[in-house]
PDB file of N, CA and C in Angstrom:
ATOM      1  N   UNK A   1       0.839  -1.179   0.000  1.00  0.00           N
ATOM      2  CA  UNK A   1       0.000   0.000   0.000  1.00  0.00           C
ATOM      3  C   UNK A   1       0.884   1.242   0.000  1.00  0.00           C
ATOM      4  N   UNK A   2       0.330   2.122  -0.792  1.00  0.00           N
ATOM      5  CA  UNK A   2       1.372   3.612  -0.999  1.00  0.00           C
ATOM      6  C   UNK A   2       0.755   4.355   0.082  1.00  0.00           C
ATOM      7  N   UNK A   3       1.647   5.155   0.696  1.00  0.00           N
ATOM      8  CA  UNK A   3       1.059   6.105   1.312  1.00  0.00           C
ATOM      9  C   UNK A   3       0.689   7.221   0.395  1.00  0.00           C
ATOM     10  N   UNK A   4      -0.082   8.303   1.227  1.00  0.00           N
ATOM     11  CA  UNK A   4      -0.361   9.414   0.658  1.00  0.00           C
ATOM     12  C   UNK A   4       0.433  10.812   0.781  1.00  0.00           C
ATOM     13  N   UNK A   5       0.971  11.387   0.078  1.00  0.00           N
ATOM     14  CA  UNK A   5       2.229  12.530  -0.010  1.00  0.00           C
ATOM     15  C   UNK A   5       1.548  13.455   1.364  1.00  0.00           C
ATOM     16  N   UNK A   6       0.164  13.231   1.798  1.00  0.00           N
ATOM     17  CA  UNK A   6       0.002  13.911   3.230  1.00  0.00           C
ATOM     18  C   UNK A   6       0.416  13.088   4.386  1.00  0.00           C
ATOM     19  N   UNK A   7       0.405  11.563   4.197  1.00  0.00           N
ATOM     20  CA  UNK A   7       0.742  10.772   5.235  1.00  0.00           C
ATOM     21  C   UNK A   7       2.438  10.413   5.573  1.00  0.00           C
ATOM     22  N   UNK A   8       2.654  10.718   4.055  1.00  0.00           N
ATOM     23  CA  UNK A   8       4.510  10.811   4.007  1.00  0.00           C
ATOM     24  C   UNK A   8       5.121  12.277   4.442  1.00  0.00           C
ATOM     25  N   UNK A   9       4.510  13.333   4.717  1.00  0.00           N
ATOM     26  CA  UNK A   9       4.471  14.238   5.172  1.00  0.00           C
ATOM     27  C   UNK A   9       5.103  14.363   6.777  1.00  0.00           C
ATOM     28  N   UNK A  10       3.462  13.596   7.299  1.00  0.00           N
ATOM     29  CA  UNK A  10       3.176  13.586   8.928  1.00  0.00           C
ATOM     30  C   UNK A  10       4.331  12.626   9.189  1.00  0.00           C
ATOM     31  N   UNK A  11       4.702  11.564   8.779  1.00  0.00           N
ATOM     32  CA  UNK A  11       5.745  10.463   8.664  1.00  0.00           C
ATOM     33  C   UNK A  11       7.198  11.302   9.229  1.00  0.00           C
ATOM     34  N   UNK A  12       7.405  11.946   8.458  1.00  0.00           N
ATOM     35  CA  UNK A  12       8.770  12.726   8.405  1.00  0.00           C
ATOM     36  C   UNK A  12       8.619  13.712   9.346  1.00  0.00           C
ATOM     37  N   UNK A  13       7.503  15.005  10.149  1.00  0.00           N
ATOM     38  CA  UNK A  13       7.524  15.284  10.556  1.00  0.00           C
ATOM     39  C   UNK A  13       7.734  15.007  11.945  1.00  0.00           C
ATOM     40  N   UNK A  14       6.905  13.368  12.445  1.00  0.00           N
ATOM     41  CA  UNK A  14       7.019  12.843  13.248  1.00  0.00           C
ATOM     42  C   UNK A  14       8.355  12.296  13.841  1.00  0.00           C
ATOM     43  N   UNK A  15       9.101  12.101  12.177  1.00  0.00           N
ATOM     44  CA  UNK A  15      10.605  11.151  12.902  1.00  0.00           C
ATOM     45  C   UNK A  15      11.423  12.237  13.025  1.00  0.00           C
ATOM     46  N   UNK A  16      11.384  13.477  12.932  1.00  0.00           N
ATOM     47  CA  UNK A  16      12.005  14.477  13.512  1.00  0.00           C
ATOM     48  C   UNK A  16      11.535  15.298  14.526  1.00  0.00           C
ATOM     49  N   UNK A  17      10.437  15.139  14.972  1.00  0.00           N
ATOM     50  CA  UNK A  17      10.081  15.268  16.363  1.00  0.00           C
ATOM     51  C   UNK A  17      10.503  14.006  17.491  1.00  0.00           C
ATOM     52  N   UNK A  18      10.647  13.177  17.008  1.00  0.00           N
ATOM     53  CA  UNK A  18      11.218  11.673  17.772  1.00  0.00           C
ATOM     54  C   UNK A  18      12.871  12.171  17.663  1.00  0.00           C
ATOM     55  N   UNK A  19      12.926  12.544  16.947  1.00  0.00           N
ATOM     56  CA  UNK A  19      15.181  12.163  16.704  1.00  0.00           C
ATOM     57  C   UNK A  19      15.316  12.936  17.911  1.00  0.00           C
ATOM     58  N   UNK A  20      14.573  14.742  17.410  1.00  0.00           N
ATOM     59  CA  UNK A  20      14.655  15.591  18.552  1.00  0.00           C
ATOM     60  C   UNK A  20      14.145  15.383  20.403  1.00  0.00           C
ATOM     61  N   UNK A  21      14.043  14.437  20.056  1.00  0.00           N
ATOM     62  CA  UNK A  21      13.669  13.803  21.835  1.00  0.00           C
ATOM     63  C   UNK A  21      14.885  12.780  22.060  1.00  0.00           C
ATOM     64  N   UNK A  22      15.587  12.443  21.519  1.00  0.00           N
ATOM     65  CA  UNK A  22      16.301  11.223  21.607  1.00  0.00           C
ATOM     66  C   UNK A  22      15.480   9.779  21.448  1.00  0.00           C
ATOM     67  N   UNK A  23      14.646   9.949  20.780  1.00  0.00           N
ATOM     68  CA  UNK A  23      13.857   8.466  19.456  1.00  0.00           C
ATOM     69  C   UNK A  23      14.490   8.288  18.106  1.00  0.00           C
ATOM     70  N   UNK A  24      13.962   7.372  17.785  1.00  0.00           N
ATOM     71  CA  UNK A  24      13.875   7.001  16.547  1.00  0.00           C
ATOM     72  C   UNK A  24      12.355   5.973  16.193  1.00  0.00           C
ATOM     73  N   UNK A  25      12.067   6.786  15.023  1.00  0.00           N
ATOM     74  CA  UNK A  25      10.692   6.171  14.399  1.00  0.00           C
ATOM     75  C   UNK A  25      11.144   5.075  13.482  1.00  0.00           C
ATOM     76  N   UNK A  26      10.784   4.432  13.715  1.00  0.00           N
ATOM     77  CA  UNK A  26      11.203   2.822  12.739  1.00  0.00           C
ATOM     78  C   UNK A  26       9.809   2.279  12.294  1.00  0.00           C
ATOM     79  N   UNK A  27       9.640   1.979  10.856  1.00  0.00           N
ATOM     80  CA  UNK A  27       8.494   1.557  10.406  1.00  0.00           C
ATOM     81  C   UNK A  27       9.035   0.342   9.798  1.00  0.00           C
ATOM     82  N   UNK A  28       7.800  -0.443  10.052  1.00  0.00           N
ATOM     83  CA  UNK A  28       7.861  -2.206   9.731  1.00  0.00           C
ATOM     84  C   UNK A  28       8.087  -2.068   8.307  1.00  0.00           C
ATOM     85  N   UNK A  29       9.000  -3.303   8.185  1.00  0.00           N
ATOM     86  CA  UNK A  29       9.541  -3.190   6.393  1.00  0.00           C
ATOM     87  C   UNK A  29       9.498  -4.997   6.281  1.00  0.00           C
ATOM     88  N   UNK A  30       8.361  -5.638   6.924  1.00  0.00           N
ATOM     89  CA  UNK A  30       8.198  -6.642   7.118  1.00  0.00           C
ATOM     90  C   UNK A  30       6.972  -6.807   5.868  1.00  0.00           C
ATOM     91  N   UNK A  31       7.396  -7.924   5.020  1.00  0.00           N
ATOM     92  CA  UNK A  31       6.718  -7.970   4.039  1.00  0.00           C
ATOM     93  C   UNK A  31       5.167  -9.027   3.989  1.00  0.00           C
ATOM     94  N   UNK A  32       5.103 -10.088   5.354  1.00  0.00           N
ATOM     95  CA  UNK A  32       3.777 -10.347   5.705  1.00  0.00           C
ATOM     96  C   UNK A  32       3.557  -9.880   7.379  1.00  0.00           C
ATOM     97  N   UNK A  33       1.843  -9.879   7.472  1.00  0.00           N
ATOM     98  CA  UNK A  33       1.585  -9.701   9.129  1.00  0.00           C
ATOM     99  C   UNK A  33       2.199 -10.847   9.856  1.00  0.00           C
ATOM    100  N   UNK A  34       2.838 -10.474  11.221  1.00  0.00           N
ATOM    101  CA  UNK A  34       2.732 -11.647  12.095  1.00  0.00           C
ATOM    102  C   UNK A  34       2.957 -11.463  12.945  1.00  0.00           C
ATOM    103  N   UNK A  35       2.584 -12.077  14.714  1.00  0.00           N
ATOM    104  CA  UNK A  35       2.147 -11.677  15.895  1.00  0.00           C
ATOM    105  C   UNK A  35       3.541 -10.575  16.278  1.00  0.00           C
ATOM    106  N   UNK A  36       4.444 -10.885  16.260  1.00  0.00           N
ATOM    107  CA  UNK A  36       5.622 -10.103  16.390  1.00  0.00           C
ATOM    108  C   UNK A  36       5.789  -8.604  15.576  1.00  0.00           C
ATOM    109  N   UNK A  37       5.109  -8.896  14.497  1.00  0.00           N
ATOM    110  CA  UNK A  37       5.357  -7.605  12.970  1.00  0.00           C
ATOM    111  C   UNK A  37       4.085  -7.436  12.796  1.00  0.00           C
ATOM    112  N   UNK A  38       3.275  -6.319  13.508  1.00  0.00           N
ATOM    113  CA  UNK A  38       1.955  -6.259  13.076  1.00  0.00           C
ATOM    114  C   UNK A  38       1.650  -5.079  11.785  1.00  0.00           C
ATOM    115  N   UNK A  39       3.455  -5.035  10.863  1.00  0.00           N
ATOM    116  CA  UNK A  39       3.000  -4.326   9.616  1.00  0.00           C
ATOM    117  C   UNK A  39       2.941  -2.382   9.995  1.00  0.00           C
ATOM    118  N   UNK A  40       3.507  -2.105  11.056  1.00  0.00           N
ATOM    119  CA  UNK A  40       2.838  -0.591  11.456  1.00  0.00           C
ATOM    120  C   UNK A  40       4.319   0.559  11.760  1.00  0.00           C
ATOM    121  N   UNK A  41       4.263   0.706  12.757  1.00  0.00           N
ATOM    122  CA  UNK A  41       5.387   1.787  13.629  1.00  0.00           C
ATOM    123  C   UNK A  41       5.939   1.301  14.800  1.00  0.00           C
ATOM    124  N   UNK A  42       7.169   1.519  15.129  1.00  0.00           N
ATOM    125  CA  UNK A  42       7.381   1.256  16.748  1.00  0.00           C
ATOM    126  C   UNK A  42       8.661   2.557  17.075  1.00  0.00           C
ATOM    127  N   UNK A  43       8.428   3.389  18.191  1.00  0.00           N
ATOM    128  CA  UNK A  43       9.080   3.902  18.626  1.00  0.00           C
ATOM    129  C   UNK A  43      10.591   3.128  19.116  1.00  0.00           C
ATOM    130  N   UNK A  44      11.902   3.881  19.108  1.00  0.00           N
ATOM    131  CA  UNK A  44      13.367   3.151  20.030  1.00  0.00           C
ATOM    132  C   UNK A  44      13.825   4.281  20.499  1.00  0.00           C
ATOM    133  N   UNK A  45      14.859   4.378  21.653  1.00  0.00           N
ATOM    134  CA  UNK A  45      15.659   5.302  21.728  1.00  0.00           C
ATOM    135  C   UNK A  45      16.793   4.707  21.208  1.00  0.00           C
ATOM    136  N   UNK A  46      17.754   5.279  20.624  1.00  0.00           N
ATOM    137  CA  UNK A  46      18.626   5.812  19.835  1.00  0.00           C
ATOM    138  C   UNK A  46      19.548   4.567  20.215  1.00  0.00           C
ATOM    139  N   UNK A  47      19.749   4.114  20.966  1.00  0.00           N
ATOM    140  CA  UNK A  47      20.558   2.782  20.891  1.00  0.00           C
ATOM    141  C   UNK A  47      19.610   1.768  21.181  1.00  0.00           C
ATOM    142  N   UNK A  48      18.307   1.549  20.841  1.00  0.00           N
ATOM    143  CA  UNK A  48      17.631   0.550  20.703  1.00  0.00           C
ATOM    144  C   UNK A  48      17.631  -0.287  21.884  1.00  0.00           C
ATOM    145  N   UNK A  49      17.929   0.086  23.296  1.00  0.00           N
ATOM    146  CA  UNK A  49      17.489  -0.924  24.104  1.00  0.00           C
ATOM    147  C   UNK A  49      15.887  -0.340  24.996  1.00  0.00           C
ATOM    148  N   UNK A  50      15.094   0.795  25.299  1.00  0.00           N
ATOM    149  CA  UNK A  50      13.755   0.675  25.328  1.00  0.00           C
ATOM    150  C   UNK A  50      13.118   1.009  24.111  1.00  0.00           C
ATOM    151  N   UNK A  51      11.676   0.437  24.100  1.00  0.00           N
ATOM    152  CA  UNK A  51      10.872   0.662  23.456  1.00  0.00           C
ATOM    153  C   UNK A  51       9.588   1.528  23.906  1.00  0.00           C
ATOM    154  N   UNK A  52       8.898   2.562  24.247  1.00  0.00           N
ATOM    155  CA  UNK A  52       8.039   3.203  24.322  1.00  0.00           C
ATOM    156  C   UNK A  52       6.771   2.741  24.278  1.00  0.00           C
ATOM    157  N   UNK A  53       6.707   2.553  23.109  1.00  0.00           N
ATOM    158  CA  UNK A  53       5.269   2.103  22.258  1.00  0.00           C
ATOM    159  C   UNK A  53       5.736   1.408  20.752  1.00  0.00           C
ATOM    160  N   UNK A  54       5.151   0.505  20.210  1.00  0.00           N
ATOM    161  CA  UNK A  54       5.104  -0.237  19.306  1.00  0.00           C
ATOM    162  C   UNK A  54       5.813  -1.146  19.320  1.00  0.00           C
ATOM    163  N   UNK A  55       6.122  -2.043  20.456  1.00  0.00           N
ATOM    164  CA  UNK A  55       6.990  -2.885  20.631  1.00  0.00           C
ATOM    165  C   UNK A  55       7.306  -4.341  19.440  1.00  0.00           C
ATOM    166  N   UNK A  56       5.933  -4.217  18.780  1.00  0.00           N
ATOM    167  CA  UNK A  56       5.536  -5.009  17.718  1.00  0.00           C
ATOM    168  C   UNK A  56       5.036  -4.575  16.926  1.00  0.00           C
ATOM    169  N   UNK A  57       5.572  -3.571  16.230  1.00  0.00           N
ATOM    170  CA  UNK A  57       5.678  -2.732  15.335  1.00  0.00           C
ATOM    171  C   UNK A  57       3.791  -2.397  15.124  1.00  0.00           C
ATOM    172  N   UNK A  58       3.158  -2.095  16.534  1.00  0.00           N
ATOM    173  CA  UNK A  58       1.852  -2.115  16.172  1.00  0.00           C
ATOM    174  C   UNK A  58       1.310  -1.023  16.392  1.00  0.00           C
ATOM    175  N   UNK A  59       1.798   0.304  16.413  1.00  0.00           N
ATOM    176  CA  UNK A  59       1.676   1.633  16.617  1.00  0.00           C
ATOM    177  C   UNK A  59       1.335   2.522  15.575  1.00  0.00           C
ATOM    178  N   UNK A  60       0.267   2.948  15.453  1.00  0.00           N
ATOM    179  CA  UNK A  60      -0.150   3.765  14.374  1.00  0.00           C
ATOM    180  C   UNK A  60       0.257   5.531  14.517  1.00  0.00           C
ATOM    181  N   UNK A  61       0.611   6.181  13.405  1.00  0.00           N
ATOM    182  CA  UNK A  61       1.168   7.522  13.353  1.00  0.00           C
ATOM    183  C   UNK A  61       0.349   8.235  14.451  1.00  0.00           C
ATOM    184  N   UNK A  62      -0.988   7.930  14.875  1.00  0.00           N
ATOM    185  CA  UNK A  62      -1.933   8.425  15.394  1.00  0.00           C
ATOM    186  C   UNK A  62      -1.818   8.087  16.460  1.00  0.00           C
ATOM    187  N   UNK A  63      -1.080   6.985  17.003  1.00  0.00           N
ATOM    188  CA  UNK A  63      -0.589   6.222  18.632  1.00  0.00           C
ATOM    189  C   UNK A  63       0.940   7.383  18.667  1.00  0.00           C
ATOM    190  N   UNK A  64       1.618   6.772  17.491  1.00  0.00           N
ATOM    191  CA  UNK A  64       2.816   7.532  18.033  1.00  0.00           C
ATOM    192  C   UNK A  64       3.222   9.689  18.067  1.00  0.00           C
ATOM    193  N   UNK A  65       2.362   9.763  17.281  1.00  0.00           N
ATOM    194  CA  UNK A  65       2.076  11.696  17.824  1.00  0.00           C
ATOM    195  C   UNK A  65       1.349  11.820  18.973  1.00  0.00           C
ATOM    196  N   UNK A  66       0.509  10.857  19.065  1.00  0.00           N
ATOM    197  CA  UNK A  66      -0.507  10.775  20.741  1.00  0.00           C
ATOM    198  C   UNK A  66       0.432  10.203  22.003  1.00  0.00           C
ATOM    199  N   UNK A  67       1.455   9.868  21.731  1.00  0.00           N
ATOM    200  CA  UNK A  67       2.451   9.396  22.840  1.00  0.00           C
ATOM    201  C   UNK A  67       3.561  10.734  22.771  1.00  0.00           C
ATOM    202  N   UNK A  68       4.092  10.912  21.515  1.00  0.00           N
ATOM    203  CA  UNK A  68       5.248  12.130  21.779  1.00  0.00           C
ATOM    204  C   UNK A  68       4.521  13.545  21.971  1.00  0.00           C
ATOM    205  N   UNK A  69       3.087  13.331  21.943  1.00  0.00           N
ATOM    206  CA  UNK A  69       2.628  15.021  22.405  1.00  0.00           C
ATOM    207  C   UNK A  69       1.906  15.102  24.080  1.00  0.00           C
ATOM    208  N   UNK A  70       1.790  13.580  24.574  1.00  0.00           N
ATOM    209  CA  UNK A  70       1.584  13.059  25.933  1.00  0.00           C
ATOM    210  C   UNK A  70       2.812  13.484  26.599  1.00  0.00           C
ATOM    211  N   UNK A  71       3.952  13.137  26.063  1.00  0.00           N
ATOM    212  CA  UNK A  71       5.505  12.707  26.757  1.00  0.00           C
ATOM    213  C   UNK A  71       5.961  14.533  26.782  1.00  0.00           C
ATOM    214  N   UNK A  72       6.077  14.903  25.711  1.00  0.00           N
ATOM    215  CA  UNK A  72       7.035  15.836  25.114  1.00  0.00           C
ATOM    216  C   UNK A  72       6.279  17.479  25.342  1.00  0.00           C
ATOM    217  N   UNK A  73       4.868  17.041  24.951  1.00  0.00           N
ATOM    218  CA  UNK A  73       4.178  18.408  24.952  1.00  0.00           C
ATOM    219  C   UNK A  73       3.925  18.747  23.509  1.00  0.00           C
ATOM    220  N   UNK A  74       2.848  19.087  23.490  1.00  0.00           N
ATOM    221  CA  UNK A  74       1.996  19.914  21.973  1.00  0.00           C
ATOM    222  C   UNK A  74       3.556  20.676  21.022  1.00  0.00           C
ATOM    223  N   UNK A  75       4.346  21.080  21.377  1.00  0.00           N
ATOM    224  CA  UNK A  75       5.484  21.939  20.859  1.00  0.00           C
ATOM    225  C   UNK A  75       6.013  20.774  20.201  1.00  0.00           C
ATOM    226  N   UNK A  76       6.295  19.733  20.837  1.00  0.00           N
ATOM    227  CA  UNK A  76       7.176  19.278  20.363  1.00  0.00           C
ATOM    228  C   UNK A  76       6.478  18.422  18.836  1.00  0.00           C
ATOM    229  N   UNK A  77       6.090  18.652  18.297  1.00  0.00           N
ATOM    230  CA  UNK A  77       5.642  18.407  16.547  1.00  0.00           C
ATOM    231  C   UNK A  77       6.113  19.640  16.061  1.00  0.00           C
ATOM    232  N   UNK A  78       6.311  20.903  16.516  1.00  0.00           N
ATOM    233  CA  UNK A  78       6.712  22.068  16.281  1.00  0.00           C
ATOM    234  C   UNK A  78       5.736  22.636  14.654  1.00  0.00           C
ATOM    235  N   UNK A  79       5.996  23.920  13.992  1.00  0.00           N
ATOM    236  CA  UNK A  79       5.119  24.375  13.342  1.00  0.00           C
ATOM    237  C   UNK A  79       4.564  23.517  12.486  1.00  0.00           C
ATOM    238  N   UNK A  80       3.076  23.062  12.551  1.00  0.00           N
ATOM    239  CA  UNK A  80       2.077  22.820  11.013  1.00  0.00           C
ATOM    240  C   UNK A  80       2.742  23.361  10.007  1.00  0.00           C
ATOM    241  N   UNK A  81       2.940  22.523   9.285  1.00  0.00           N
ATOM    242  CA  UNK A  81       2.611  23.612   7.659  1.00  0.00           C
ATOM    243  C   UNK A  81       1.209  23.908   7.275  1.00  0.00           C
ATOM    244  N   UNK A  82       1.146  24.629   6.641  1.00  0.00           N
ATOM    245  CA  UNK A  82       0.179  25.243   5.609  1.00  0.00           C
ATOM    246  C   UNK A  82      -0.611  24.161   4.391  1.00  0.00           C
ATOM    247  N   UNK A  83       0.448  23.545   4.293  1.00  0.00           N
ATOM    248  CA  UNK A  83       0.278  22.769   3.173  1.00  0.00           C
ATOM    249  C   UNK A  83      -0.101  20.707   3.705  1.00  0.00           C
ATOM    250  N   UNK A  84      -0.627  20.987   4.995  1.00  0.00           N
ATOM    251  CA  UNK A  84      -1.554  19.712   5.299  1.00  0.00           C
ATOM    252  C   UNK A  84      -3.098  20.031   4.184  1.00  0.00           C
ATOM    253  N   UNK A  85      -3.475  18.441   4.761  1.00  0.00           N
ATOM    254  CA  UNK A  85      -4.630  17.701   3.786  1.00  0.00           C
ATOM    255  C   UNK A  85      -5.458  18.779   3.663  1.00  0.00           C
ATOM    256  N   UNK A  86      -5.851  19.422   3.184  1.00  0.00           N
ATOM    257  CA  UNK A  86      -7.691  20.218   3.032  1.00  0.00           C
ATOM    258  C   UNK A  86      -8.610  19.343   3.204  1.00  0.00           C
ATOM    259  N   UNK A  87      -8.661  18.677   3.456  1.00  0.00           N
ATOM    260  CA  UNK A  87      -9.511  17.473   3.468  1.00  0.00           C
ATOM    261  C   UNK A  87      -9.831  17.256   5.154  1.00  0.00           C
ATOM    262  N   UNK A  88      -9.030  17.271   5.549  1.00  0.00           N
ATOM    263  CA  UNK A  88      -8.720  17.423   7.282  1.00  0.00           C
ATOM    264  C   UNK A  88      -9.039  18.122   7.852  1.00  0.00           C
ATOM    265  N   UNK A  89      -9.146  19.635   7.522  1.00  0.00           N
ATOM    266  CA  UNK A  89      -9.225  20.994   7.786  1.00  0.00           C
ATOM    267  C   UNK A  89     -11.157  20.750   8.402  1.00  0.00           C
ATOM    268  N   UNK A  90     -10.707  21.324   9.082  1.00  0.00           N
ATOM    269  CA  UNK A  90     -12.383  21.638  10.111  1.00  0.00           C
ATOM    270  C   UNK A  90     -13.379  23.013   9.781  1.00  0.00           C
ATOM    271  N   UNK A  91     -14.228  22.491   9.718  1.00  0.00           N
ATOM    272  CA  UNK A  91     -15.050  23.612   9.327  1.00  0.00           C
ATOM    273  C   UNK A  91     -15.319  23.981  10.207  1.00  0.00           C
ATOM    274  N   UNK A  92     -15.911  25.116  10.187  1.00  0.00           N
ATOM    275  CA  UNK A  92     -16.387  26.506  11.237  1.00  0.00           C
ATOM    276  C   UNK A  92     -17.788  26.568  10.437  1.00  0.00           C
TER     277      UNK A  92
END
C-alpha cells in the first residue's frame, strides 16, 4: 500500500520530532503480518534498548504523535505547515 504525499508528510515530521527527543521512528519493512510484525510503527531510543510504544511494530502515526505530544508536549511536533490535507481541515 502507498502512502499518501500527506501521510509521508506527517511520517517525516514525526521522525524528527522523535530524533529531537532522543527516538527514533522505525516503520515495519516486514513484508507479511505476524504476531511479532503487526505491519505498522514502533518507537526506540537511539541505541535501541527501550521501546516506548510499538513494541511489535503495532503503533499507528496516530498512537505515536498521541504518545510524543503526551511525553514531550503539543510543541514538540513544532510548526504545522500550511500545506496539510484540506480534506482534514475543520469547518467553522
Amino acid at each position: 500500500m502507498n502512502a499518501t504525499p500527506h501521510e509521508q508528510r506527517r511520517e517525516a515530521r514525526l521522525r524528527r520530532a522523535a530524533k529531537r527527543n532522543g527516538l527514533v521512528l522505525k516503520k515495519s519493512r516486514a513484508r507479511r503480518w505476524s504476531p511479532d510484525n503487526q505491519g505498522l510503527y514502533t518507537l526506540l531510543t537511539f541505541n535501541n534498548v527501550q521501546c516506548p510504544i510499538g513494541e511489535r511494530f503495532d503503533a499507528s502515526l496516530d498512537d505515536i504523535e498521541a504518545y510524543l505530544v503526551e511525553r514531550f508536549g503539543r510543541q514538540v511536533l513544532g510548526p504545522v505547515s500550511y500545506h496539510e490535507d484540506p480534506r482534514e481541515a475543520e469547518e467553522d
